[in-house]
Structures are given as C-alpha cells and as structure tokens.
PDB file of N, CA and C in Angstrom:
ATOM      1  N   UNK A   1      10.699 -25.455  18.401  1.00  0.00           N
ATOM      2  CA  UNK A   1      10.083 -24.153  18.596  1.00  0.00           C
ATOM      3  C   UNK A   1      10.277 -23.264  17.358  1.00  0.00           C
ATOM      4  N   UNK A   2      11.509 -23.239  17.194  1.00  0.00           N
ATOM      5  CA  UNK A   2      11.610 -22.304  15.479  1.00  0.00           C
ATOM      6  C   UNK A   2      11.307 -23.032  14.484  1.00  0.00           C
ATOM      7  N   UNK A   3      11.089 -24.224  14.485  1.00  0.00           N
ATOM      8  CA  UNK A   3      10.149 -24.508  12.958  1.00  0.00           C
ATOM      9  C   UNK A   3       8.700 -24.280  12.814  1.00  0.00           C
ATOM     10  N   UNK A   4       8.267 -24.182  14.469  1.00  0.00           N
ATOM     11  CA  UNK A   4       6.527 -23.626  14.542  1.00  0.00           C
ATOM     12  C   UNK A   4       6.417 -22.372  14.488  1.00  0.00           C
ATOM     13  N   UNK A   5       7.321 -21.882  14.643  1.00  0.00           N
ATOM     14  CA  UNK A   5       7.271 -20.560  14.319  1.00  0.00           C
ATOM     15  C   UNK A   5       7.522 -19.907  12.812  1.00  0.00           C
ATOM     16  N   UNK A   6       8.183 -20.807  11.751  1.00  0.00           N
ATOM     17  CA  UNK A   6       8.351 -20.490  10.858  1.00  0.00           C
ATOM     18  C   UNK A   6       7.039 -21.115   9.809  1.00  0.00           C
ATOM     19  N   UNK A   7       6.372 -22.256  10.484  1.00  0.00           N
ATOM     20  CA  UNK A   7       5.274 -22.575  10.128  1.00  0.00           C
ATOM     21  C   UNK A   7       3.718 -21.418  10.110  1.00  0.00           C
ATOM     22  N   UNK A   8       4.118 -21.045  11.296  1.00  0.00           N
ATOM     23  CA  UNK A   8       3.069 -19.957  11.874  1.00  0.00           C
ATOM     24  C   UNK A   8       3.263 -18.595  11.293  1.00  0.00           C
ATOM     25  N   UNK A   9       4.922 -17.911  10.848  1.00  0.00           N
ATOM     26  CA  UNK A   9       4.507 -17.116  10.085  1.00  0.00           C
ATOM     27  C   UNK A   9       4.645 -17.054   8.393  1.00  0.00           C
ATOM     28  N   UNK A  10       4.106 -18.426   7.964  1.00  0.00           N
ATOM     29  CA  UNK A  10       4.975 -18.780   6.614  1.00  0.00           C
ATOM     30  C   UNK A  10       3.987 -17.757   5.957  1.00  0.00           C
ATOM     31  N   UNK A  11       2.418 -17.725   6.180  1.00  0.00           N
ATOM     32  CA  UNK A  11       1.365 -17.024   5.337  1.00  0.00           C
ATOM     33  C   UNK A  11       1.459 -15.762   5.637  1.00  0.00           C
ATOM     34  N   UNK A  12       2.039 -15.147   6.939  1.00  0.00           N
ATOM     35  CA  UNK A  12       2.477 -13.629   6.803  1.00  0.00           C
ATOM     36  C   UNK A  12       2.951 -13.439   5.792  1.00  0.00           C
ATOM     37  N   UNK A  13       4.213 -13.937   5.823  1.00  0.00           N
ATOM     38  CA  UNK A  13       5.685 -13.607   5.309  1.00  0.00           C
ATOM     39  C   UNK A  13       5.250 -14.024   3.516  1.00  0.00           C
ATOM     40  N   UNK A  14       4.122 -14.704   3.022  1.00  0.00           N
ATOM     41  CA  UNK A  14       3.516 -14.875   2.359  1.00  0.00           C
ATOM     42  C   UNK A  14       2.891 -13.774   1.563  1.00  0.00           C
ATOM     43  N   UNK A  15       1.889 -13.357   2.473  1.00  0.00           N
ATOM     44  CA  UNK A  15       1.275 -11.950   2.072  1.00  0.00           C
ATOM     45  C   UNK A  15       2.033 -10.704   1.959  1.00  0.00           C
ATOM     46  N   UNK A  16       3.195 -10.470   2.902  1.00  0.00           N
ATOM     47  CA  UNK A  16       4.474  -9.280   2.890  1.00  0.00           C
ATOM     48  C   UNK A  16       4.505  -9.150   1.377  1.00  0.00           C
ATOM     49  N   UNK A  17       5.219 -10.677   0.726  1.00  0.00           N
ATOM     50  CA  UNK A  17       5.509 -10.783  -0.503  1.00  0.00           C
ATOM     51  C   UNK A  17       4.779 -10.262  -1.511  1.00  0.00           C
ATOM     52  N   UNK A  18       3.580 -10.618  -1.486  1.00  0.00           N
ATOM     53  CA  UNK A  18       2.764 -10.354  -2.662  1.00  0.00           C
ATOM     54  C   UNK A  18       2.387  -8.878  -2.436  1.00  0.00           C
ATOM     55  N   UNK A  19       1.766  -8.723  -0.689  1.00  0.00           N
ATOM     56  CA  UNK A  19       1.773  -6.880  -0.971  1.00  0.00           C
ATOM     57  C   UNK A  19       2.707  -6.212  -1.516  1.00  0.00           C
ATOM     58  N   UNK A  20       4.392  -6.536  -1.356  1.00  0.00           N
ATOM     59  CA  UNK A  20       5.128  -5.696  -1.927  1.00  0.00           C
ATOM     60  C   UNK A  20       5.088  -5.417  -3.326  1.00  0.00           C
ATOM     61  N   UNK A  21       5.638  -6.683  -3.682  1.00  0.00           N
ATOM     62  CA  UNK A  21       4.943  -6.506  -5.444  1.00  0.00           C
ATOM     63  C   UNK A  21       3.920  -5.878  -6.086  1.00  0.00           C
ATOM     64  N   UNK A  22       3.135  -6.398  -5.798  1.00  0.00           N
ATOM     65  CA  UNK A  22       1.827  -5.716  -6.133  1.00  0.00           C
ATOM     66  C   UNK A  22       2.093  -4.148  -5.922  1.00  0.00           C
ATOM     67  N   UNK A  23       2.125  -3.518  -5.057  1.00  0.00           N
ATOM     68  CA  UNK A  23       1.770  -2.300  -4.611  1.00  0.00           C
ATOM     69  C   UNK A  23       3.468  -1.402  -5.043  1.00  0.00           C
ATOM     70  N   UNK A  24       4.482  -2.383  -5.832  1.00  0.00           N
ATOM     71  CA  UNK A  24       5.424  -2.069  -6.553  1.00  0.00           C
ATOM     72  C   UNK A  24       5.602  -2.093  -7.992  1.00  0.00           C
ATOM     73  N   UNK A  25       4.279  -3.249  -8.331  1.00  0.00           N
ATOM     74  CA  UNK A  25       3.854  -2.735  -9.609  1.00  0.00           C
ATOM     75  C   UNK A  25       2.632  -1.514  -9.978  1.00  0.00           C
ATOM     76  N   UNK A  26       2.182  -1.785  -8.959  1.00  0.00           N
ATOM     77  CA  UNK A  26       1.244  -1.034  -9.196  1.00  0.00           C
ATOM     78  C   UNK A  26       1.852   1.001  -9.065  1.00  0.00           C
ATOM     79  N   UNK A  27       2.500   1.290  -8.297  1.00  0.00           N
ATOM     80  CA  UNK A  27       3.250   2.297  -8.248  1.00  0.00           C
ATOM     81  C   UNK A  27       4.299   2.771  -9.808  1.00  0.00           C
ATOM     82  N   UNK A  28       4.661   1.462 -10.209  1.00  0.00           N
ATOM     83  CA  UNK A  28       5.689   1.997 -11.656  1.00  0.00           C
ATOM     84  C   UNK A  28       4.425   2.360 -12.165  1.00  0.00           C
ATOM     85  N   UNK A  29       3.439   1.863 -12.280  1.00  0.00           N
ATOM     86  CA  UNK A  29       1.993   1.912 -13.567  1.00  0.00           C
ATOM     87  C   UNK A  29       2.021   3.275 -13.228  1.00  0.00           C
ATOM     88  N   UNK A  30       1.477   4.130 -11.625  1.00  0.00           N
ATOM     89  CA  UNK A  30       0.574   4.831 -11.559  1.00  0.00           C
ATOM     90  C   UNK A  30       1.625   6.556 -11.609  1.00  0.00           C
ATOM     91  N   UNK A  31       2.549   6.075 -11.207  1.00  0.00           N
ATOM     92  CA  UNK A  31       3.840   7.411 -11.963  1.00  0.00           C
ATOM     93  C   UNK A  31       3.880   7.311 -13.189  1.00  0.00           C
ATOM     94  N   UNK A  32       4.184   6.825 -14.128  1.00  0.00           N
ATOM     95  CA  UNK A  32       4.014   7.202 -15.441  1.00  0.00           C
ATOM     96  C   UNK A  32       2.568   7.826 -15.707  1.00  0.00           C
ATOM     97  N   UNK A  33       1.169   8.072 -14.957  1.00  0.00           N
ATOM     98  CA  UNK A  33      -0.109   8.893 -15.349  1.00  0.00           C
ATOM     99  C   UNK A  33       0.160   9.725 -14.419  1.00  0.00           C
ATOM    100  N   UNK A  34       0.700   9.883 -13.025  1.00  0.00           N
ATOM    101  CA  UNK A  34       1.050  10.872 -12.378  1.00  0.00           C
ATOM    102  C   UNK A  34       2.276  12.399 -13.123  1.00  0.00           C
ATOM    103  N   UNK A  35       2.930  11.223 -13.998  1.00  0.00           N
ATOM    104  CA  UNK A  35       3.907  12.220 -14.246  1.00  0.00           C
ATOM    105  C   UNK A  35       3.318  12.945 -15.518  1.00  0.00           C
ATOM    106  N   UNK A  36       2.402  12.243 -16.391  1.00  0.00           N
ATOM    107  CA  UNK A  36       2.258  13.115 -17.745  1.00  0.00           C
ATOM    108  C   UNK A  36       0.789  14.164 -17.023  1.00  0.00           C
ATOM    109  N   UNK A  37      -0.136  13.624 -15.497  1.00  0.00           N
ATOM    110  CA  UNK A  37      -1.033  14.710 -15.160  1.00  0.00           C
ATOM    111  C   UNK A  37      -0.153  15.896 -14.538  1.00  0.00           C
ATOM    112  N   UNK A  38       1.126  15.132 -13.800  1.00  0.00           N
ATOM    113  CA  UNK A  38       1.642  16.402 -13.153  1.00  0.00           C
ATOM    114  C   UNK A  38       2.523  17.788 -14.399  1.00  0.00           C
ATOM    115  N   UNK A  39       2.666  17.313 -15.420  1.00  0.00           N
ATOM    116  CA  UNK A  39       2.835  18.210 -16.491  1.00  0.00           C
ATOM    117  C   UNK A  39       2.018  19.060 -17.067  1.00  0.00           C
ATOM    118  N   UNK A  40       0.883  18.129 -16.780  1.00  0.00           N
ATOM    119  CA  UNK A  40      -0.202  19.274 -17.412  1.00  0.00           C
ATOM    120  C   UNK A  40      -0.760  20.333 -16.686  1.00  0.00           C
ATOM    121  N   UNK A  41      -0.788  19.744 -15.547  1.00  0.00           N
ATOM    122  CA  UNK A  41      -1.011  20.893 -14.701  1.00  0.00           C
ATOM    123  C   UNK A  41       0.157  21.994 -13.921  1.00  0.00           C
ATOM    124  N   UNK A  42       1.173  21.758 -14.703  1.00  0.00           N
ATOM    125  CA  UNK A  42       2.455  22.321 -14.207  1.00  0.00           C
ATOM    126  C   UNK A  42       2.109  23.808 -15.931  1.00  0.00           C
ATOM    127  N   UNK A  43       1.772  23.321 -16.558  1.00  0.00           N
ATOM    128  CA  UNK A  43       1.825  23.504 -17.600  1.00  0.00           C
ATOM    129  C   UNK A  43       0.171  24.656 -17.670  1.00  0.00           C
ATOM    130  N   UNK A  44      -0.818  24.745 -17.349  1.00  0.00           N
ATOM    131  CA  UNK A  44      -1.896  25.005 -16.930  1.00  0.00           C
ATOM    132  C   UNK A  44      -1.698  26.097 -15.622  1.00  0.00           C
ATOM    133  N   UNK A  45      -0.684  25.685 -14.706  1.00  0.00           N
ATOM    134  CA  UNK A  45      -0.158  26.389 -13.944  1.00  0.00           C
ATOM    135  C   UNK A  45       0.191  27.630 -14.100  1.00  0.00           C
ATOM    136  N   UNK A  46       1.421  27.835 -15.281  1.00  0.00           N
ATOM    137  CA  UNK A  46       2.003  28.494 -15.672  1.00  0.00           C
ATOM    138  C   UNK A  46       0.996  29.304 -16.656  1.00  0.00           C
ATOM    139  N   UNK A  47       0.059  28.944 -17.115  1.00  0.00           N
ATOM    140  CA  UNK A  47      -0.816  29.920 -17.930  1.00  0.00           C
ATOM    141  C   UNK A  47      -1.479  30.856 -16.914  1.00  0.00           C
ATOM    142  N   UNK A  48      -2.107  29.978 -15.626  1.00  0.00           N
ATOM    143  CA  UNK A  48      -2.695  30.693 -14.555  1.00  0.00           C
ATOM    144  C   UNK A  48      -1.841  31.578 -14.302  1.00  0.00           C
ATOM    145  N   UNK A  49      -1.277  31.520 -13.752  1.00  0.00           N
ATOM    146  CA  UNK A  49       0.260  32.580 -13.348  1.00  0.00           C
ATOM    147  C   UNK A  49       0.050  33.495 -14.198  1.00  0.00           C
ATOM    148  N   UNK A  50       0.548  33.346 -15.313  1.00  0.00           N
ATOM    149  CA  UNK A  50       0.912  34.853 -16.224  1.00  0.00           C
ATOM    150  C   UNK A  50      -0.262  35.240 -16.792  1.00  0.00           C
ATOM    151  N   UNK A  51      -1.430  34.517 -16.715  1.00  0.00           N
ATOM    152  CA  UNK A  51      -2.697  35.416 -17.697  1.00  0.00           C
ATOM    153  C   UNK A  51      -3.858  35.714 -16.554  1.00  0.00           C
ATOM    154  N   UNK A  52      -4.326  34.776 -15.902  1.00  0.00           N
ATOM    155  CA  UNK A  52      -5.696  34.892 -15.413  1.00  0.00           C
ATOM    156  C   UNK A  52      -5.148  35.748 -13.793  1.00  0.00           C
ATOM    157  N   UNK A  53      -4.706  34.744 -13.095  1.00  0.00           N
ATOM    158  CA  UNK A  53      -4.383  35.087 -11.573  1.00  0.00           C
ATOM    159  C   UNK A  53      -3.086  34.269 -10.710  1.00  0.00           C
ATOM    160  N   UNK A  54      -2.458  35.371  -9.967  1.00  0.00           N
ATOM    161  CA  UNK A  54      -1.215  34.219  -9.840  1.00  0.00           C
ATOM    162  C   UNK A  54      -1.841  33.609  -8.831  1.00  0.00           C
ATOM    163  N   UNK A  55      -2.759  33.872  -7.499  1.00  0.00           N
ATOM    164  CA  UNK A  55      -3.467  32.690  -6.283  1.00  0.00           C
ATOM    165  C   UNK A  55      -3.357  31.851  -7.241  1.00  0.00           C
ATOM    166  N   UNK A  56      -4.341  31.440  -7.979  1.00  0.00           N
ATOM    167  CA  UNK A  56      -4.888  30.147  -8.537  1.00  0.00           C
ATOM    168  C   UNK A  56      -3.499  29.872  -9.143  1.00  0.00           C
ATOM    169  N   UNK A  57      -2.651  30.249  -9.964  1.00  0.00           N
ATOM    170  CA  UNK A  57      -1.585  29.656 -10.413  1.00  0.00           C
ATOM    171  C   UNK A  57      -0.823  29.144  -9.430  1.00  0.00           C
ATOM    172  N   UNK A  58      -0.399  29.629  -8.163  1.00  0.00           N
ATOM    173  CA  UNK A  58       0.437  29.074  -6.860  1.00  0.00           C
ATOM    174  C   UNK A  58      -0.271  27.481  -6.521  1.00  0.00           C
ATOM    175  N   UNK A  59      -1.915  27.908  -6.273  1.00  0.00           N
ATOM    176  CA  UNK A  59      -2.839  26.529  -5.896  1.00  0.00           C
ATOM    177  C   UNK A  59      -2.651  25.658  -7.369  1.00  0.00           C
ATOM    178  N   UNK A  60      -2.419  25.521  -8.269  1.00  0.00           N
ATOM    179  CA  UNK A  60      -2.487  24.704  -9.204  1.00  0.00           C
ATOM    180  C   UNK A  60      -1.101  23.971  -9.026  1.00  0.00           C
ATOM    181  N   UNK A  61      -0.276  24.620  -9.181  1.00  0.00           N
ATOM    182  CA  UNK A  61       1.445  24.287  -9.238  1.00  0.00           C
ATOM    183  C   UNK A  61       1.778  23.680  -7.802  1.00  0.00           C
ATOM    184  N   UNK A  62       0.892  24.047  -7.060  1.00  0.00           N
ATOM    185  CA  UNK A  62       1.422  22.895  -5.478  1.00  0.00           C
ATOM    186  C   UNK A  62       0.874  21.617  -5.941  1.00  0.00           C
ATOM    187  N   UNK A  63      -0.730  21.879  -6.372  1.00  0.00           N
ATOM    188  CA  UNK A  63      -1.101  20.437  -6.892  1.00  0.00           C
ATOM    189  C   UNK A  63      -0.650  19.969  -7.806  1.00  0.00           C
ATOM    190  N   UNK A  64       0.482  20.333  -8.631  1.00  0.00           N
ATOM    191  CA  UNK A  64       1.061  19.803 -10.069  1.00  0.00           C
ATOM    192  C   UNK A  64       2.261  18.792  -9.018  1.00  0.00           C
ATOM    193  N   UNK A  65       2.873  19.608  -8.170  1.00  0.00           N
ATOM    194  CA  UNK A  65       3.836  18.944  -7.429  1.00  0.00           C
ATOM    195  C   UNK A  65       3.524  17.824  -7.171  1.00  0.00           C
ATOM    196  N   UNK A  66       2.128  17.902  -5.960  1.00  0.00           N
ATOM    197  CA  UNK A  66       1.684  16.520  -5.788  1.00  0.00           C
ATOM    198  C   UNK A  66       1.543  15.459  -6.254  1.00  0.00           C
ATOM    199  N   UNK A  67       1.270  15.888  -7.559  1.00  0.00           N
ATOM    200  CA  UNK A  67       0.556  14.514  -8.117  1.00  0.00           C
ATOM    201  C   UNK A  67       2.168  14.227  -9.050  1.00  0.00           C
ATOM    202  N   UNK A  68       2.852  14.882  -9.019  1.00  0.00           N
ATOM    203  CA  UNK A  68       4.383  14.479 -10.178  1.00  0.00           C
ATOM    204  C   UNK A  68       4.836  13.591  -8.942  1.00  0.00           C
ATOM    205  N   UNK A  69       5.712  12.628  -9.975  1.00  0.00           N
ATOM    206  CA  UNK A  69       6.714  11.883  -9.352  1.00  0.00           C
ATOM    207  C   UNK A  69       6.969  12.113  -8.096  1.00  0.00           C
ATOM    208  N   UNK A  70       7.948  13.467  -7.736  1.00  0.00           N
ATOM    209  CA  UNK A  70       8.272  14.013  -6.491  1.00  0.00           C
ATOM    210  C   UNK A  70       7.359  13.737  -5.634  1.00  0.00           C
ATOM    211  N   UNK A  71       6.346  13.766  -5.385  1.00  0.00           N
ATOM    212  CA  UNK A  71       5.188  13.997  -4.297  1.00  0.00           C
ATOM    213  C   UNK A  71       4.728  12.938  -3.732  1.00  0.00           C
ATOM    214  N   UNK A  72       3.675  12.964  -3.952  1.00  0.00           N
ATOM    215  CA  UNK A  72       2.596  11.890  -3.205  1.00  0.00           C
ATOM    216  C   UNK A  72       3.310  10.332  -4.124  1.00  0.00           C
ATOM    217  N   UNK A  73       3.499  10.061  -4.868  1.00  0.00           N
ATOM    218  CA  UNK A  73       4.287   9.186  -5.888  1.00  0.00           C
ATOM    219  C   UNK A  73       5.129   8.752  -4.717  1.00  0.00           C
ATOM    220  N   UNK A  74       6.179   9.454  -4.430  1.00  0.00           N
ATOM    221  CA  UNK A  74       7.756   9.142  -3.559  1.00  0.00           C
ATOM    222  C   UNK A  74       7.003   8.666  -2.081  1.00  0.00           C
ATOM    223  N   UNK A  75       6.099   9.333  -1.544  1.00  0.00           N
ATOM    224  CA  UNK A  75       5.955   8.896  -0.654  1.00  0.00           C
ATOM    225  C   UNK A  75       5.275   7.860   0.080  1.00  0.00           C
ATOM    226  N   UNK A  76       4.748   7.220  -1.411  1.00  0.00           N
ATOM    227  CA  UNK A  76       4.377   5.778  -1.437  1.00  0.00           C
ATOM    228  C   UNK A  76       5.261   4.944  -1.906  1.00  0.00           C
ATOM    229  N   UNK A  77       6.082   5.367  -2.368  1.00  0.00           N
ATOM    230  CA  UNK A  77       7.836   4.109  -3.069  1.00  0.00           C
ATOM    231  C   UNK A  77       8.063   4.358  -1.368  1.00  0.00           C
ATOM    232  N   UNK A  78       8.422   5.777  -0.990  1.00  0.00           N
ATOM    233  CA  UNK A  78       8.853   5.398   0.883  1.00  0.00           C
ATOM    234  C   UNK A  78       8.123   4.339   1.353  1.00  0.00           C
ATOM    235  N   UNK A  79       7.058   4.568   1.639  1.00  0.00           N
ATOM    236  CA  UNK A  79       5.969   3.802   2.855  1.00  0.00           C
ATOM    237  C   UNK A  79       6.495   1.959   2.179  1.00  0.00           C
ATOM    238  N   UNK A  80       6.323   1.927   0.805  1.00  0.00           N
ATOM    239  CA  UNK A  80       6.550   0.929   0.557  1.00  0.00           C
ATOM    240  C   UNK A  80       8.236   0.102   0.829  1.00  0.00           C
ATOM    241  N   UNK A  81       8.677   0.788   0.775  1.00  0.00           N
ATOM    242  CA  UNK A  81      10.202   0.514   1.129  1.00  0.00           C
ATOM    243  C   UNK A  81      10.021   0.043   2.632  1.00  0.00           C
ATOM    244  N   UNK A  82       9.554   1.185   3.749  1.00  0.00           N
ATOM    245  CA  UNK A  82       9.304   0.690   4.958  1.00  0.00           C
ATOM    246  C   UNK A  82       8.739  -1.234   5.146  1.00  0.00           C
ATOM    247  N   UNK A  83       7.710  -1.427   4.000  1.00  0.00           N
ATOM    248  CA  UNK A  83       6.748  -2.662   4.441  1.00  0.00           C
ATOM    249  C   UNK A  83       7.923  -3.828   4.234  1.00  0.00           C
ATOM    250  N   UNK A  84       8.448  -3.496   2.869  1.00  0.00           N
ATOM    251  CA  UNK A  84      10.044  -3.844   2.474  1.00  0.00           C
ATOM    252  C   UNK A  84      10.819  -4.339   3.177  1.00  0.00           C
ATOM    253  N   UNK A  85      11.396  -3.406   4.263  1.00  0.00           N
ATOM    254  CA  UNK A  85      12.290  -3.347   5.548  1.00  0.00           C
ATOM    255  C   UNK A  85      11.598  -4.337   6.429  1.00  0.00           C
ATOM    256  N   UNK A  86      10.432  -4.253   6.959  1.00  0.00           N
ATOM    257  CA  UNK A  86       9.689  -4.816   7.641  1.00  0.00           C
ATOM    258  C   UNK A  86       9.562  -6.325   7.639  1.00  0.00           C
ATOM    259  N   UNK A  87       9.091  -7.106   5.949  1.00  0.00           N
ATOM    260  CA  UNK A  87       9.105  -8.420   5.774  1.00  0.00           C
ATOM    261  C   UNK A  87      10.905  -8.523   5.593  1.00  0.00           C
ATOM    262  N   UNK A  88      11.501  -7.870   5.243  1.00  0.00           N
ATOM    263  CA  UNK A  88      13.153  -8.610   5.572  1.00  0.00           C
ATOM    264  C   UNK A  88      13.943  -8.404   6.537  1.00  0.00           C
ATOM    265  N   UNK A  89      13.282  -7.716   7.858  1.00  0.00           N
ATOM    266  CA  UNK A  89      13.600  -7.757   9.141  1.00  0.00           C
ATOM    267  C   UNK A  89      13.244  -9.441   9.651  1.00  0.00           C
ATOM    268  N   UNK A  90      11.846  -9.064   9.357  1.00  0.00           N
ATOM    269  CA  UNK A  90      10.612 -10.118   9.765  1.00  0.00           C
ATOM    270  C   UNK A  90      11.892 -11.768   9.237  1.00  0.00           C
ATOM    271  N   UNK A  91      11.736 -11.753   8.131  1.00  0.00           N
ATOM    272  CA  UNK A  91      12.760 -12.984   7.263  1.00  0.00           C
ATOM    273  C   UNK A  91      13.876 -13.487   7.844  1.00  0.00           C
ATOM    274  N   UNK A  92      14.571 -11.887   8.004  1.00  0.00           N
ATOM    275  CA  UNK A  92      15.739 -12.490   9.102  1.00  0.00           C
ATOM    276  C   UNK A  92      15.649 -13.218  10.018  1.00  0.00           C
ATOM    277  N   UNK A  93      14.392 -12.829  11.250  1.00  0.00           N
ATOM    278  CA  UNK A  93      14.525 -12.715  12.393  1.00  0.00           C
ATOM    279  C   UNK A  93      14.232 -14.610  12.873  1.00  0.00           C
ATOM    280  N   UNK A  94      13.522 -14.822  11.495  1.00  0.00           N
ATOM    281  CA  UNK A  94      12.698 -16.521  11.076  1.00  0.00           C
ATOM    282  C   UNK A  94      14.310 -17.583  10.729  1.00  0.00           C
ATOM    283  N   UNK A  95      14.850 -16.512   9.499  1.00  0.00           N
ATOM    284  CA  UNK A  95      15.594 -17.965   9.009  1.00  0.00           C
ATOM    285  C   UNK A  95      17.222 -17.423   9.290  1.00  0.00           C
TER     286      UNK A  95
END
C-alpha cells in the first residue's frame, strides 16, 4: 500500500519541486527590479511631498512600499515558503 502510494504521488511531489524553485528563482530575479523601482519611486515620492502635493506624495510612497522588497516581494517569499512547508509535510508523510 505505501509503495502505491509513493508511486501515485511521485509526479506531485515532482512538480512541488520544480514549482518551488522556479518561483524561488524567479523571486531573487524579480526583487532586485522591485528594489531599484521601489527607490525610484520612494525617491519621486519625496519630490511629490515637498514640491508639487503631499496626497500624491503619500499615494506614491505606499506604492514605493509595495513594490520594495518589504511588500508585495515578502509576501510571495511567504506564500512560497507555505508551498515549501506543504511538499515537506507532503515528503514526510510518504517516506
């Protein structure tokens, strides 16, 4: 019974693998352009602020957050950590 079962989820536990990677390389790539856009607009921010209008400077600098490291970035290293947890729950539970 547990070798058909380890047969049956070999191509899950297959795909776990490669989504993680993938979507762990692909995350180092996409923070390093997150982090030099979230500067610029941190940076763009701060001009809004002190010259034109501070609204638009507040709305720029939340979106500078977002897109930096801290933000939307982290909370795809999270989600990904979860899938993480998931195939080495999954691994355990097999071998």
């Amino acid at each position: 019974m547990r070798i058909l079962l380890k047969i049956l989820f070999a191509p899950v536990m297959l795909a776990l693998i490669l989504f993680v990677n993938f979507f762990a390389f692909l995350l180092t790539v996409s923070s390093v352009f997150f982090g030099i856009a979230g500067t610029v607009f941190a940076i763009l921010a701060a001009i809004l602020f002190f010259a034109v209008n501070r609204t638009n400077g507040i709305i720029v600098l939340i979106f500078a957050f977002l897109i930096s490291p801290f933000g939307l970035p982290m909370l795809a290293a999270w989600l990904l950590g979860k899938v993480q947890q998931l195939r080495y729950a999954l691994q355990d539970w097999l071998y």
